[in-house]
C-alpha atoms as a PDB file:
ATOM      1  CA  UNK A   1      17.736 -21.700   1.578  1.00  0.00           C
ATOM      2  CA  UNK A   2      17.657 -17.993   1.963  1.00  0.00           C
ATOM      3  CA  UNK A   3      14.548 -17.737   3.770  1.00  0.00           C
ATOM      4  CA  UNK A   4      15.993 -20.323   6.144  1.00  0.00           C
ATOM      5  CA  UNK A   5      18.934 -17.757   6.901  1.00  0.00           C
ATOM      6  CA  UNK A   6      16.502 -14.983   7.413  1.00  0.00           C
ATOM      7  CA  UNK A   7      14.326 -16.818   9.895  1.00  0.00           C
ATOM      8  CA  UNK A   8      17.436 -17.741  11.636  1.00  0.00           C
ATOM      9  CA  UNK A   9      17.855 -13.830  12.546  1.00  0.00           C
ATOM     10  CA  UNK A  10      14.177 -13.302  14.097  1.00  0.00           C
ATOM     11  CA  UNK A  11      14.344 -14.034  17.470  1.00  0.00           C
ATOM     12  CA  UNK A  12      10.403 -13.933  19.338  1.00  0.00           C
ATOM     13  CA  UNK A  13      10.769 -13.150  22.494  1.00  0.00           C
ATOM     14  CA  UNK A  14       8.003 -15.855  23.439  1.00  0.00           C
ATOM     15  CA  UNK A  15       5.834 -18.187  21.191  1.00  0.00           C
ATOM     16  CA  UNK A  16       3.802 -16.575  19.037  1.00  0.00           C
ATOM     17  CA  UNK A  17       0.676 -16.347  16.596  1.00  0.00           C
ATOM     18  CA  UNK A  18       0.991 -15.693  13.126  1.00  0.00           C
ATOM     19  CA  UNK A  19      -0.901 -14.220   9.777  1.00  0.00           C
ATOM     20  CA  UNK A  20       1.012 -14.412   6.837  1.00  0.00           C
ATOM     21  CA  UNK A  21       0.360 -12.480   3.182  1.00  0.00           C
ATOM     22  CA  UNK A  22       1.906  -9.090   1.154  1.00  0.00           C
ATOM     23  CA  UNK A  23      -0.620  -6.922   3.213  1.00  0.00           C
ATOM     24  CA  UNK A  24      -0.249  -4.511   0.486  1.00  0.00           C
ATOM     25  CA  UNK A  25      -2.408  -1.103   1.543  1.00  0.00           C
ATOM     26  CA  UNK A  26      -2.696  -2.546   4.857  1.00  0.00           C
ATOM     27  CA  UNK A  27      -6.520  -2.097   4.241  1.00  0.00           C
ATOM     28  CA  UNK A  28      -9.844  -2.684   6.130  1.00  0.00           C
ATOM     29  CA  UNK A  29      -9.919  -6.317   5.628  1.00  0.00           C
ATOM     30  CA  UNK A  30      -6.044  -6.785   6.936  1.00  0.00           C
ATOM     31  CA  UNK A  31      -6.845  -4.504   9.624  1.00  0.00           C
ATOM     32  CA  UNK A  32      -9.536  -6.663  10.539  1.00  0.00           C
ATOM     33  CA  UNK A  33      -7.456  -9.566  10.066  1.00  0.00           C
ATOM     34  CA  UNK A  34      -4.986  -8.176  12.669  1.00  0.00           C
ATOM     35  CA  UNK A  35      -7.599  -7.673  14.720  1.00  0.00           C
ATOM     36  CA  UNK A  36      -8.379 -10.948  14.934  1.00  0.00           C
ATOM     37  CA  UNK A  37      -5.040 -12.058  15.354  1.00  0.00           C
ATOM     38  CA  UNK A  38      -4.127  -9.947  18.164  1.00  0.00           C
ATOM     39  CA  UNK A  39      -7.933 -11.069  19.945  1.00  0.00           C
ATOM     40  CA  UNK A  40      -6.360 -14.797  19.259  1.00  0.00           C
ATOM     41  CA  UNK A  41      -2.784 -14.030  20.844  1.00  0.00           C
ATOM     42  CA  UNK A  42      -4.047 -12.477  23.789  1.00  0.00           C
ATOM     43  CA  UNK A  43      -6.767 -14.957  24.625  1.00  0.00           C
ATOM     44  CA  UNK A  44      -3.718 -17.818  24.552  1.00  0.00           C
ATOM     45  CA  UNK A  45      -0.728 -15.828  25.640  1.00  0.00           C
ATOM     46  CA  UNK A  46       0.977 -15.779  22.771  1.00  0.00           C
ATOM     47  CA  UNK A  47       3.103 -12.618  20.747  1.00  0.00           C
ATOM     48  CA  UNK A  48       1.530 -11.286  17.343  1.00  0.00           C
ATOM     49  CA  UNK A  49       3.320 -11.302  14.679  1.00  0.00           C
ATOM     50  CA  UNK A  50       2.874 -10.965  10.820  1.00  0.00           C
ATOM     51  CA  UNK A  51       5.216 -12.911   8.293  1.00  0.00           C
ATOM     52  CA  UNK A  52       5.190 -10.925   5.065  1.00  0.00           C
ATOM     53  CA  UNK A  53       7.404 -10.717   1.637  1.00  0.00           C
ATOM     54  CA  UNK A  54      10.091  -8.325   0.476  1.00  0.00           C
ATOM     55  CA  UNK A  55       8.129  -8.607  -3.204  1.00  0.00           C
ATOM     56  CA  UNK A  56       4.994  -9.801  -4.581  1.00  0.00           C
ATOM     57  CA  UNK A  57       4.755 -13.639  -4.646  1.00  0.00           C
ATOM     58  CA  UNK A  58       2.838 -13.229  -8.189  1.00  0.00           C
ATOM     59  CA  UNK A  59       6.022 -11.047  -9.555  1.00  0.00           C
ATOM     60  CA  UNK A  60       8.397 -13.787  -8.616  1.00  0.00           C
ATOM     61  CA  UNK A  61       6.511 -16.807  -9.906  1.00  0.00           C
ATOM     62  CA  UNK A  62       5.340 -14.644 -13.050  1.00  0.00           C
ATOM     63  CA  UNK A  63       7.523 -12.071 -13.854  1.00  0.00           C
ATOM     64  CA  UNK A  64       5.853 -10.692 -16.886  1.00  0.00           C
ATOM     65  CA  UNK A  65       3.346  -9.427 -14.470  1.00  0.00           C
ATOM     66  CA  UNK A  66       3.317  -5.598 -14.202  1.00  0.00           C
ATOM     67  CA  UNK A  67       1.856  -5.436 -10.491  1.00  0.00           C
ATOM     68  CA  UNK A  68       2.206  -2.173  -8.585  1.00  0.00           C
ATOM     69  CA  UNK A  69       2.324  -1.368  -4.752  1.00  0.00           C
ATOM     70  CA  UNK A  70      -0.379   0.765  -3.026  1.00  0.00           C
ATOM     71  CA  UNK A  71       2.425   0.774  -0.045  1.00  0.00           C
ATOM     72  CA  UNK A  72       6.005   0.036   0.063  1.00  0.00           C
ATOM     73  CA  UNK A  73       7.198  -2.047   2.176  1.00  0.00           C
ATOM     74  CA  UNK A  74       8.522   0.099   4.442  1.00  0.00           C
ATOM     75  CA  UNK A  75       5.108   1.897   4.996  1.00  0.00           C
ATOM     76  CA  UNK A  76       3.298  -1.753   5.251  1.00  0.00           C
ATOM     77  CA  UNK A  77       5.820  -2.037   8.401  1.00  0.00           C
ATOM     78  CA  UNK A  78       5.048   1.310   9.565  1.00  0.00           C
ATOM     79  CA  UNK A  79       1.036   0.796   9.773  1.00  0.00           C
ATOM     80  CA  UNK A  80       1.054  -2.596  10.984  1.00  0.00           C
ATOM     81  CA  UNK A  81       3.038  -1.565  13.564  1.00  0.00           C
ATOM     82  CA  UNK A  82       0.782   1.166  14.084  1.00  0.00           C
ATOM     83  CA  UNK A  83      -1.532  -2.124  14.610  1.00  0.00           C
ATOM     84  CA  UNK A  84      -0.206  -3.128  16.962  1.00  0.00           C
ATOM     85  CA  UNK A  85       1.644  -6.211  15.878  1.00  0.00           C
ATOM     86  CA  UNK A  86       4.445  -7.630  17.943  1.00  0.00           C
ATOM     87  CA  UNK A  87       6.251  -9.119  15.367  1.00  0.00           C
ATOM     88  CA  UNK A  88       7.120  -8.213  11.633  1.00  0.00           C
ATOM     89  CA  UNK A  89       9.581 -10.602   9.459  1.00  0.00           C
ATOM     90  CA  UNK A  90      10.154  -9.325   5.662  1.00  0.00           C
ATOM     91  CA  UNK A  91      11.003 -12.504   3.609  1.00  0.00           C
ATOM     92  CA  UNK A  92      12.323 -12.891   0.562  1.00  0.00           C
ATOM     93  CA  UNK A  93       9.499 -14.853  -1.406  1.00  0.00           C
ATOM     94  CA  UNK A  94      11.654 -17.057  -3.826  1.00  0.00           C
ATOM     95  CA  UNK A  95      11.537 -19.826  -6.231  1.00  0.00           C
ATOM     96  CA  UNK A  96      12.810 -22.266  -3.683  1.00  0.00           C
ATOM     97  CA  UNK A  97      10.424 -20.678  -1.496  1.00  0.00           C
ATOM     98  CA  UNK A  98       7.601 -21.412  -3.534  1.00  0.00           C
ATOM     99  CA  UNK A  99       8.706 -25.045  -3.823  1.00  0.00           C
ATOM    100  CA  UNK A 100       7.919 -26.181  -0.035  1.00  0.00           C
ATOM    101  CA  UNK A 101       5.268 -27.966   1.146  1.00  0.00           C
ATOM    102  CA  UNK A 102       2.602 -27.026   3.382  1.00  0.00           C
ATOM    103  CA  UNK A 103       3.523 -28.906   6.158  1.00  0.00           C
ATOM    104  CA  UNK A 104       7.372 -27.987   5.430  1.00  0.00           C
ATOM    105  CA  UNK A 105       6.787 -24.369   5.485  1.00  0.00           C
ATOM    106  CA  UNK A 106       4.565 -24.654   8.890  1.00  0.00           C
ATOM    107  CA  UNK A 107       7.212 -26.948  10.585  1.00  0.00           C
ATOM    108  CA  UNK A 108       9.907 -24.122   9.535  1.00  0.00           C
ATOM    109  CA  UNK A 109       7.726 -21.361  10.774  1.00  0.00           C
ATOM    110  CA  UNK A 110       6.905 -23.581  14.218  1.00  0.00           C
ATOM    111  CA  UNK A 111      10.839 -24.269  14.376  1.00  0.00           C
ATOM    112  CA  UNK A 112      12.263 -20.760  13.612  1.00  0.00           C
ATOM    113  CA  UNK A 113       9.479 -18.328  14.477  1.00  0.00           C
ATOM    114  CA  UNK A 114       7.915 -20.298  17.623  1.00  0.00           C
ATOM    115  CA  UNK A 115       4.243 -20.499  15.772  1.00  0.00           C
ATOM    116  CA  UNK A 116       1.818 -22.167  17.999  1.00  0.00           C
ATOM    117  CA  UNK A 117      -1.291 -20.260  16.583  1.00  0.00           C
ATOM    118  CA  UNK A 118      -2.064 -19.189  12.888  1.00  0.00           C
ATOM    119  CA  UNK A 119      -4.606 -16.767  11.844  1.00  0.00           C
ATOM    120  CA  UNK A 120      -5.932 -16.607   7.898  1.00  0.00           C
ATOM    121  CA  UNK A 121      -8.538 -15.400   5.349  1.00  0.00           C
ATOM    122  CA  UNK A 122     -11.018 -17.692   3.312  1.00  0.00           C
ATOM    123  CA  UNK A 123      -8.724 -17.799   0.444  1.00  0.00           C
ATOM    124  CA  UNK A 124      -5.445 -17.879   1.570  1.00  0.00           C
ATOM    125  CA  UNK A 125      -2.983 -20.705   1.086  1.00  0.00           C
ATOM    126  CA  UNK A 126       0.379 -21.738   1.220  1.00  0.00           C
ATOM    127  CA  UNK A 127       3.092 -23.868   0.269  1.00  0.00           C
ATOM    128  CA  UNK A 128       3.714 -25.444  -3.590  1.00  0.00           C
ATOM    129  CA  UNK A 129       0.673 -25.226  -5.937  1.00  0.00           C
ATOM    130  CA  UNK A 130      -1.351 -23.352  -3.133  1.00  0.00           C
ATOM    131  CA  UNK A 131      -1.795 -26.756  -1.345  1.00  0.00           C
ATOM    132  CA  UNK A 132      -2.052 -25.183   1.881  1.00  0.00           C
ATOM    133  CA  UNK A 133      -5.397 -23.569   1.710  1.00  0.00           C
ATOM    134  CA  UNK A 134      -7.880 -23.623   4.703  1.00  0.00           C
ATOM    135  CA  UNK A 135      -9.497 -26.924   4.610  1.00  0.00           C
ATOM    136  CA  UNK A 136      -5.843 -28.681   4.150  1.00  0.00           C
ATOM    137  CA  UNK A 137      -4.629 -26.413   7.039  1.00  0.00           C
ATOM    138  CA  UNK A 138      -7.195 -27.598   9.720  1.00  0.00           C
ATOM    139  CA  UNK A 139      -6.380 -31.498   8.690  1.00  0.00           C
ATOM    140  CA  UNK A 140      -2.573 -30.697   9.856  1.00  0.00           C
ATOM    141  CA  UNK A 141      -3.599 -28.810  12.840  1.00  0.00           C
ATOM    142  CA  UNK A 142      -4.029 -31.664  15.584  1.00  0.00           C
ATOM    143  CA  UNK A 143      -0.400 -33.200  14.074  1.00  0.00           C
ATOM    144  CA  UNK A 144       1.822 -30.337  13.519  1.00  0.00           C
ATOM    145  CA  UNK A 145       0.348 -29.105  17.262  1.00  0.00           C
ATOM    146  CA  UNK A 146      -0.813 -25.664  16.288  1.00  0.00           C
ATOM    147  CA  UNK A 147      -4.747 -24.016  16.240  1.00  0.00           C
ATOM    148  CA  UNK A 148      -6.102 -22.368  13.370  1.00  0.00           C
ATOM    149  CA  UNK A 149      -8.169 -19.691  12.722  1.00  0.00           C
ATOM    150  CA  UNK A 150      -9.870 -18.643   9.611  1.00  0.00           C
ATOM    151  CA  UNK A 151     -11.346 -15.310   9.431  1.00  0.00           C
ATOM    152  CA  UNK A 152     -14.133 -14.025   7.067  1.00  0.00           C
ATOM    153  CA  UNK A 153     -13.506 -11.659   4.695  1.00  0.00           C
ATOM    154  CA  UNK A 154     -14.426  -7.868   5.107  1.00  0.00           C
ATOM    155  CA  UNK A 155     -16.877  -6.632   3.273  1.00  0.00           C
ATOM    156  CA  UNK A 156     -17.572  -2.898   2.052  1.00  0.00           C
ATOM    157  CA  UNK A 157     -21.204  -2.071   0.353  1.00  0.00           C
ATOM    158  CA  UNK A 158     -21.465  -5.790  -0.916  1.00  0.00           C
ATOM    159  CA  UNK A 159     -17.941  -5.977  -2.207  1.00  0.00           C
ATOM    160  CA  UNK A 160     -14.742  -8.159  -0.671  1.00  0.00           C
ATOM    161  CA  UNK A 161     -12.496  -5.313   0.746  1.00  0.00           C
ATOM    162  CA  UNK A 162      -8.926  -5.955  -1.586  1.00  0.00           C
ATOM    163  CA  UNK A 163      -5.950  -4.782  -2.668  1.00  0.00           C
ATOM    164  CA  UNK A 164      -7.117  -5.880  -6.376  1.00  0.00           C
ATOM    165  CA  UNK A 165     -10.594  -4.019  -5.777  1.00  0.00           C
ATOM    166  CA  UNK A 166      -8.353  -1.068  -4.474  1.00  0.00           C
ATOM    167  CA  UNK A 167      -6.791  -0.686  -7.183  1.00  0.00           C
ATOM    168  CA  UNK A 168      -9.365  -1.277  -9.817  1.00  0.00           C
ATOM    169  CA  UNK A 169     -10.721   2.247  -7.706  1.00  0.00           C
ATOM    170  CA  UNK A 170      -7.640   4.148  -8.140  1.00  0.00           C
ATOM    171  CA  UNK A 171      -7.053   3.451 -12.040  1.00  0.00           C
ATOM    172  CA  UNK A 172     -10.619   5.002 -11.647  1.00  0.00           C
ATOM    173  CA  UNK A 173      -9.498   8.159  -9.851  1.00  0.00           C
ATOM    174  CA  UNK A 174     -12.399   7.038  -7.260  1.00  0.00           C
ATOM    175  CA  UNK A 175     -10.342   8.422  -4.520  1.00  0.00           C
ATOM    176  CA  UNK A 176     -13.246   8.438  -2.027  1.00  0.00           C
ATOM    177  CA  UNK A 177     -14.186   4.856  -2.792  1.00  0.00           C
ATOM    178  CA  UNK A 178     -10.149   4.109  -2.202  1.00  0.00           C
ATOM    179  CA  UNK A 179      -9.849   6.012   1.513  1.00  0.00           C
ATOM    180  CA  UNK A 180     -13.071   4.266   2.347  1.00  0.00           C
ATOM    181  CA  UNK A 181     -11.624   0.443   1.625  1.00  0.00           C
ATOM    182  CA  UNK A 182      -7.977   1.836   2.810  1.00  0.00           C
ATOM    183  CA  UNK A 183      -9.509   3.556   6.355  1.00  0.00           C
ATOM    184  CA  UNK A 184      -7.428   6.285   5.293  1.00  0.00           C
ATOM    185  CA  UNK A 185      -6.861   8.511   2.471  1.00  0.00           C
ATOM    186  CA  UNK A 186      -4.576   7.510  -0.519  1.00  0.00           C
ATOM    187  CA  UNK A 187      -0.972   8.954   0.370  1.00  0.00           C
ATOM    188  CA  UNK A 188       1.911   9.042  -2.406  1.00  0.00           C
ATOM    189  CA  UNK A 189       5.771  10.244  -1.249  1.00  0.00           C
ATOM    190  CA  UNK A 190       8.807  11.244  -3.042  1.00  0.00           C
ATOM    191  CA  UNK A 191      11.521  13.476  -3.253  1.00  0.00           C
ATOM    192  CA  UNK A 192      10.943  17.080  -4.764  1.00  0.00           C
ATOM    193  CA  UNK A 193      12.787  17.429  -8.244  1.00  0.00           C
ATOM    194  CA  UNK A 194      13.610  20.212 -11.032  1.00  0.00           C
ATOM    195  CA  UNK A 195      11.167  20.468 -13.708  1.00  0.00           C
ATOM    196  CA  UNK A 196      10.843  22.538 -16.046  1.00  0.00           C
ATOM    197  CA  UNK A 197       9.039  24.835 -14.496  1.00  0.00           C
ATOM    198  CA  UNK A 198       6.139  25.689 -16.787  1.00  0.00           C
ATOM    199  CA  UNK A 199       4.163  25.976 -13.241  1.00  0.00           C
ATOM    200  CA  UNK A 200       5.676  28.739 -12.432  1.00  0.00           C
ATOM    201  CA  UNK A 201       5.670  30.254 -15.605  1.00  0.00           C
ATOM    202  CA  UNK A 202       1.462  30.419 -15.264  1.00  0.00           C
ATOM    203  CA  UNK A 203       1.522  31.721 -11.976  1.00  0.00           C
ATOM    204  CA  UNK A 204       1.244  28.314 -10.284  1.00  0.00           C
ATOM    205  CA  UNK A 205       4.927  27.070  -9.149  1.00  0.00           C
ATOM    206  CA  UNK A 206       4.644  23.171  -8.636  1.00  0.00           C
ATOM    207  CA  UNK A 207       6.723  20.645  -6.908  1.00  0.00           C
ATOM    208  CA  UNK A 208       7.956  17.515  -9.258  1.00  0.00           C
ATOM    209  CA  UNK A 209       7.970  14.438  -7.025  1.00  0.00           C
ATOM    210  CA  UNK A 210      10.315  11.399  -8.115  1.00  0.00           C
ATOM    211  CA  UNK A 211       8.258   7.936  -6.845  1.00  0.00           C
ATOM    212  CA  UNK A 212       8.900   4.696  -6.555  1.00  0.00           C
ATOM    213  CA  UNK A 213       8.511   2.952 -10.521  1.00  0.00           C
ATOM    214  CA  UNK A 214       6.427   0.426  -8.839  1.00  0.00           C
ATOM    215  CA  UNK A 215       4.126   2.699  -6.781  1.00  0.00           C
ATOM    216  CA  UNK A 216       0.209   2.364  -8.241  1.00  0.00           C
ATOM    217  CA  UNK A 217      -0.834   5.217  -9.666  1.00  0.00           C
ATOM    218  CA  UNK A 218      -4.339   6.519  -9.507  1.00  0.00           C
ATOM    219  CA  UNK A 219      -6.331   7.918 -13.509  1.00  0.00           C
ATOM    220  CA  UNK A 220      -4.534  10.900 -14.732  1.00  0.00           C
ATOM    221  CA  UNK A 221      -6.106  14.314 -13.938  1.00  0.00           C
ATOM    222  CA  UNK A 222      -6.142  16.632 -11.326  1.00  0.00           C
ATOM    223  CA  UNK A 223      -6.241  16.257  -7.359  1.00  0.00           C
ATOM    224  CA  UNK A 224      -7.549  18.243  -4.358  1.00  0.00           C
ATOM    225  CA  UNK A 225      -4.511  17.178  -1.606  1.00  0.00           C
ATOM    226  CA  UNK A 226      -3.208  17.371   1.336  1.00  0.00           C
ATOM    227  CA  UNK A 227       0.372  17.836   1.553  1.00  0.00           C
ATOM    228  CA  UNK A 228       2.733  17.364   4.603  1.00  0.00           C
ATOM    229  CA  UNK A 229       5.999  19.368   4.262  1.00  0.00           C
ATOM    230  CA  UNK A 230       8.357  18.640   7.785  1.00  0.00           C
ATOM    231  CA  UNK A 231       4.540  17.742   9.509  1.00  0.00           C
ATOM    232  CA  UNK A 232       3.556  20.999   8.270  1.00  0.00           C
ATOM    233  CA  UNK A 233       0.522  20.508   6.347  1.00  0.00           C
ATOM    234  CA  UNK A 234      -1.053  22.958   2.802  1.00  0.00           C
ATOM    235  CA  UNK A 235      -3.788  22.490   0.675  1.00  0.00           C
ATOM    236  CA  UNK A 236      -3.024  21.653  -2.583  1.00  0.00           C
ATOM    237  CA  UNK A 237      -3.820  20.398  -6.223  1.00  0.00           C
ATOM    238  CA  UNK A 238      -2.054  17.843  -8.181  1.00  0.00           C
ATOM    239  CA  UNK A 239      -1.409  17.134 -11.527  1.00  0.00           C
ATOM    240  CA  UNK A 240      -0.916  13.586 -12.771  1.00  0.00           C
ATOM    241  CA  UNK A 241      -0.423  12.967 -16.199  1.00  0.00           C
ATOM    242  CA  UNK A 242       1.433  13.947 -19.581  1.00  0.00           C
ATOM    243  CA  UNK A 243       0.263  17.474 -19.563  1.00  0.00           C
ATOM    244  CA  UNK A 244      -1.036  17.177 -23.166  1.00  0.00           C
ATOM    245  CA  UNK A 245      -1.071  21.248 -23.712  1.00  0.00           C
ATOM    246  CA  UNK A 246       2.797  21.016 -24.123  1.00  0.00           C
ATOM    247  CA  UNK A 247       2.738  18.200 -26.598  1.00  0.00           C
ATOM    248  CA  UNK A 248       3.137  15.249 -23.784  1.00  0.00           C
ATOM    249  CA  UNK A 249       5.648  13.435 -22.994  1.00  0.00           C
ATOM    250  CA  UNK A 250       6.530  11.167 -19.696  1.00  0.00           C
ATOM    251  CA  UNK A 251       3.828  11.151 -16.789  1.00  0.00           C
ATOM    252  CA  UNK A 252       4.543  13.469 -13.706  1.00  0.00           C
ATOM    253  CA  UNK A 253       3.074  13.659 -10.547  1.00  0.00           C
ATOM    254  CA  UNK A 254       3.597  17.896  -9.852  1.00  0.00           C
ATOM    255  CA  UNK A 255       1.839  19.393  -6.846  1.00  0.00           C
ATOM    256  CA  UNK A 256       1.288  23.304  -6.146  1.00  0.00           C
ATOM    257  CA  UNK A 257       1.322  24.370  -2.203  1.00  0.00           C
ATOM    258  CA  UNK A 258      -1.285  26.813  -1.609  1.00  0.00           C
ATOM    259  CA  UNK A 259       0.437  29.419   0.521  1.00  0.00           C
ATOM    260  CA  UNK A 260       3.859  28.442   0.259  1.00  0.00           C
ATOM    261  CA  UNK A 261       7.369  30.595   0.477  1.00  0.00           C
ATOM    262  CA  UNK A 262      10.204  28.793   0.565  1.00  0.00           C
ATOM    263  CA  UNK A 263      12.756  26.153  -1.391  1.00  0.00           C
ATOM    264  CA  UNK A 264      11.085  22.469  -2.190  1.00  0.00           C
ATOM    265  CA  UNK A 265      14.170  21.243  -4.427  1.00  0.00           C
ATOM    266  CA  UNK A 266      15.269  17.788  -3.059  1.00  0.00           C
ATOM    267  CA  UNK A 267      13.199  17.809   0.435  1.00  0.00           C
ATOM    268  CA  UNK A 268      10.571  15.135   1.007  1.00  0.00           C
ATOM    269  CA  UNK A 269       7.060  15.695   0.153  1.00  0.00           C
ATOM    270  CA  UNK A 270       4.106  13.186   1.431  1.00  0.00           C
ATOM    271  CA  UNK A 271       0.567  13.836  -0.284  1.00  0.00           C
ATOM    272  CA  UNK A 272      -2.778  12.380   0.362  1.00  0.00           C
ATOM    273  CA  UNK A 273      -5.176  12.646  -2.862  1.00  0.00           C
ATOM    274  CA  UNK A 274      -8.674  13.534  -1.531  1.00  0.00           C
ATOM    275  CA  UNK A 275     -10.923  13.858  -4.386  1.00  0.00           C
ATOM    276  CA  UNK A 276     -10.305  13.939  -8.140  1.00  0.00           C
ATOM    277  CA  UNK A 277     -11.337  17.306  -9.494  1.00  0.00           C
ATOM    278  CA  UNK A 278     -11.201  16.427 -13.068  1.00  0.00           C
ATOM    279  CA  UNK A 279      -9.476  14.603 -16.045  1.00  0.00           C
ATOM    280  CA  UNK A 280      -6.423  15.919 -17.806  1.00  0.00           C
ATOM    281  CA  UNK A 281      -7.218  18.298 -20.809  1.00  0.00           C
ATOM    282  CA  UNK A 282      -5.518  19.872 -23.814  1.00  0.00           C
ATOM    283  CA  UNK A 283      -6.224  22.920 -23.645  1.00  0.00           C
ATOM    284  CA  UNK A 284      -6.043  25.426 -26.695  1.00  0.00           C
ATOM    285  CA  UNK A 285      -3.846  27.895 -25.047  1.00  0.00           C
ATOM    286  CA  UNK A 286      -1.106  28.430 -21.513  1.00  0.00           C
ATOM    287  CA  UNK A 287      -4.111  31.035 -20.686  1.00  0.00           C
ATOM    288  CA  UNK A 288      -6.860  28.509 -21.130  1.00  0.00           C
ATOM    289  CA  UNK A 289      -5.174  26.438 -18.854  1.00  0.00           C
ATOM    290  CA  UNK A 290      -4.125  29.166 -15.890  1.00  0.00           C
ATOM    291  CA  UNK A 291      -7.769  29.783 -16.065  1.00  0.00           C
ATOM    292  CA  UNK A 292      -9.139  26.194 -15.594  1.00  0.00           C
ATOM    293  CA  UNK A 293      -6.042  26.419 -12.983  1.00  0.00           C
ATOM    294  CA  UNK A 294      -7.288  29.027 -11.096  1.00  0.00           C
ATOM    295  CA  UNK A 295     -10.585  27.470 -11.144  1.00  0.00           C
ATOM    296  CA  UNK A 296      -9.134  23.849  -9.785  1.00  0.00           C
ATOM    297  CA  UNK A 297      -7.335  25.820  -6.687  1.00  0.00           C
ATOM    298  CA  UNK A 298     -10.431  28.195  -6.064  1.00  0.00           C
ATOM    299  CA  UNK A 299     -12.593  24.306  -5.706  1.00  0.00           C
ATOM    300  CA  UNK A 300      -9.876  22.891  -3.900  1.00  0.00           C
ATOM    301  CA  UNK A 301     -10.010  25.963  -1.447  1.00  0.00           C
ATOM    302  CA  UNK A 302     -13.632  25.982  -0.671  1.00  0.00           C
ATOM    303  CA  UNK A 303     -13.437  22.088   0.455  1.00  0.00           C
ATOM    304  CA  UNK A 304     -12.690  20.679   3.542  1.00  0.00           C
ATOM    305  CA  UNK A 305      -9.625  18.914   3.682  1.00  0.00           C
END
């Protein structure tokens, strides 16, 4: 089994404790999950580690799903570590995967991964048909030798702090409701591409970013950002959408540097959406539009970013 063969490559330097999910947006309520199971490994001497998946468990056992990432997995690496977490094993979440038992899937992780402790949320389970959910995991705790802990869920102004509840915000373009259940602001990242430069045309050159297909995508319209350029960091607005003036066409994420000299063409640009200025408009005219431009960039200026 190919997650067998990928556990076989981890090698914990001691025994360890254990959460296990996507962690996708590494928000408030995994952060408080980590913090949890850090508390737990220290208090029994044991390394932290989280066991997470290469894809979506829900896009492998339902493919027709159209789910999207808030973080790749290469950034969900980079801010657990940021955590604090000893230990990070990708997996590839597959069919046979899914198939295991409960108790199978904790014996492998106790075999391979040296799991003595194993921290959770209310609703998590594991293993085939969800068996392994929180009241079936304390029964096999005194026979498979390990200690459980479940951990309440976080909760923001009344609501359960989620990726699903993050991004039911962002299809909002409630950026400030997003940063507050991320602890940090919204951040997309791509590579700078050609466009067609109608941006420049109105006074207003703007950098085309190419992103991940699968990256979540907050409500069309129009963004005061920060962008980070080589760690330097600009004010800017961004444009998400069709741009309906010019007849439409496919969506495009362009952003415009305030104060910015230079060549963007194939250099990486990160951006963090603050706030959402407005929706996207048709406008009647190109000089309609530089206006309501000039407008969005005047806003953006007088905020603090």
């Amino acid at each position: 089994m190919l997650v067998e063969e990928e556990l076989a490559k981890v090698v914990p330097k001691g025994e360890t404790a254990l959460t296990i999910g996507v962690f996708d947006g590494v928000h408030l309520g995994h952060q408080y999950l980590i913090e949890k199971l850090r508390e737990k490994a220290a208090r029994e001497d044991l390394l932290s580690g989280v066991v997470t998946f290469h894809r979506h468990p829900r896009l492998v056992l339902s493919p027709e799903n159209k789910l999207t990432y808030l973080t790749s997995l290469q950034e969900r690496i980079k801010l657990l570590t940021s955590l604090g977490v000893e230990l990070i094993v990708p997996l590839s979440f597959t069919p046979e995967l899914a198939q295991l038992r409960a108790r199978e899937f904790i014996a492998l992780l106790q075999r391979e991964l040296r799991m003595r402790g194993l921290v959770i949320g209310p609703d998590f389970a594991l293993g085939r048909g969800r068996e392994g959910d929180a009241h079936t995991l304390q029964s096999l705790e005194q026979e498979l030798h390990f200690s459980l802990e479940v951990v309440p869920p976080k909760v923001w102004q009344g609501e359960v702090v989620s990726s699903t509840a993050i991004r039911h915000a962002l299809s909002q373009g409630d950026m400030i409701k997003v940063s507050k259940l991320l602890g940090r602001r919204f951040r997309l990242a791509g590579q700078v591409t050609k466009g067609d430069e109608r941006g420049k045309l109105l006074g207003f050159p703007t950098a085309n970013l190419i992103l991940d297909p699968e990256q979540a995508m907050p409500a069309d319209g129009v963004y005061a950002t920060r962008a980070f350029l080589s760690e330097t960091l600009y004010k800017a607005v961004t444009n998400i959408g069709i741009r309906p003036t010019f007849g439409g066409g496919q969506r495009i994420v362009e952003v415009h540097l305030f104060d910015f000299e230079g060549e963007l063409y194939g250099r990486e640009l990160d951006i963090e959406l603050v706030e959402r200025l407005r929706g996207e408009i048709r406008f009647a005219s190109a000089d309609e539009l530089k206006a309501q431009i000039t407008g969005d960039v005047e806003q953006t200026r007088s905020l603090e970013l």
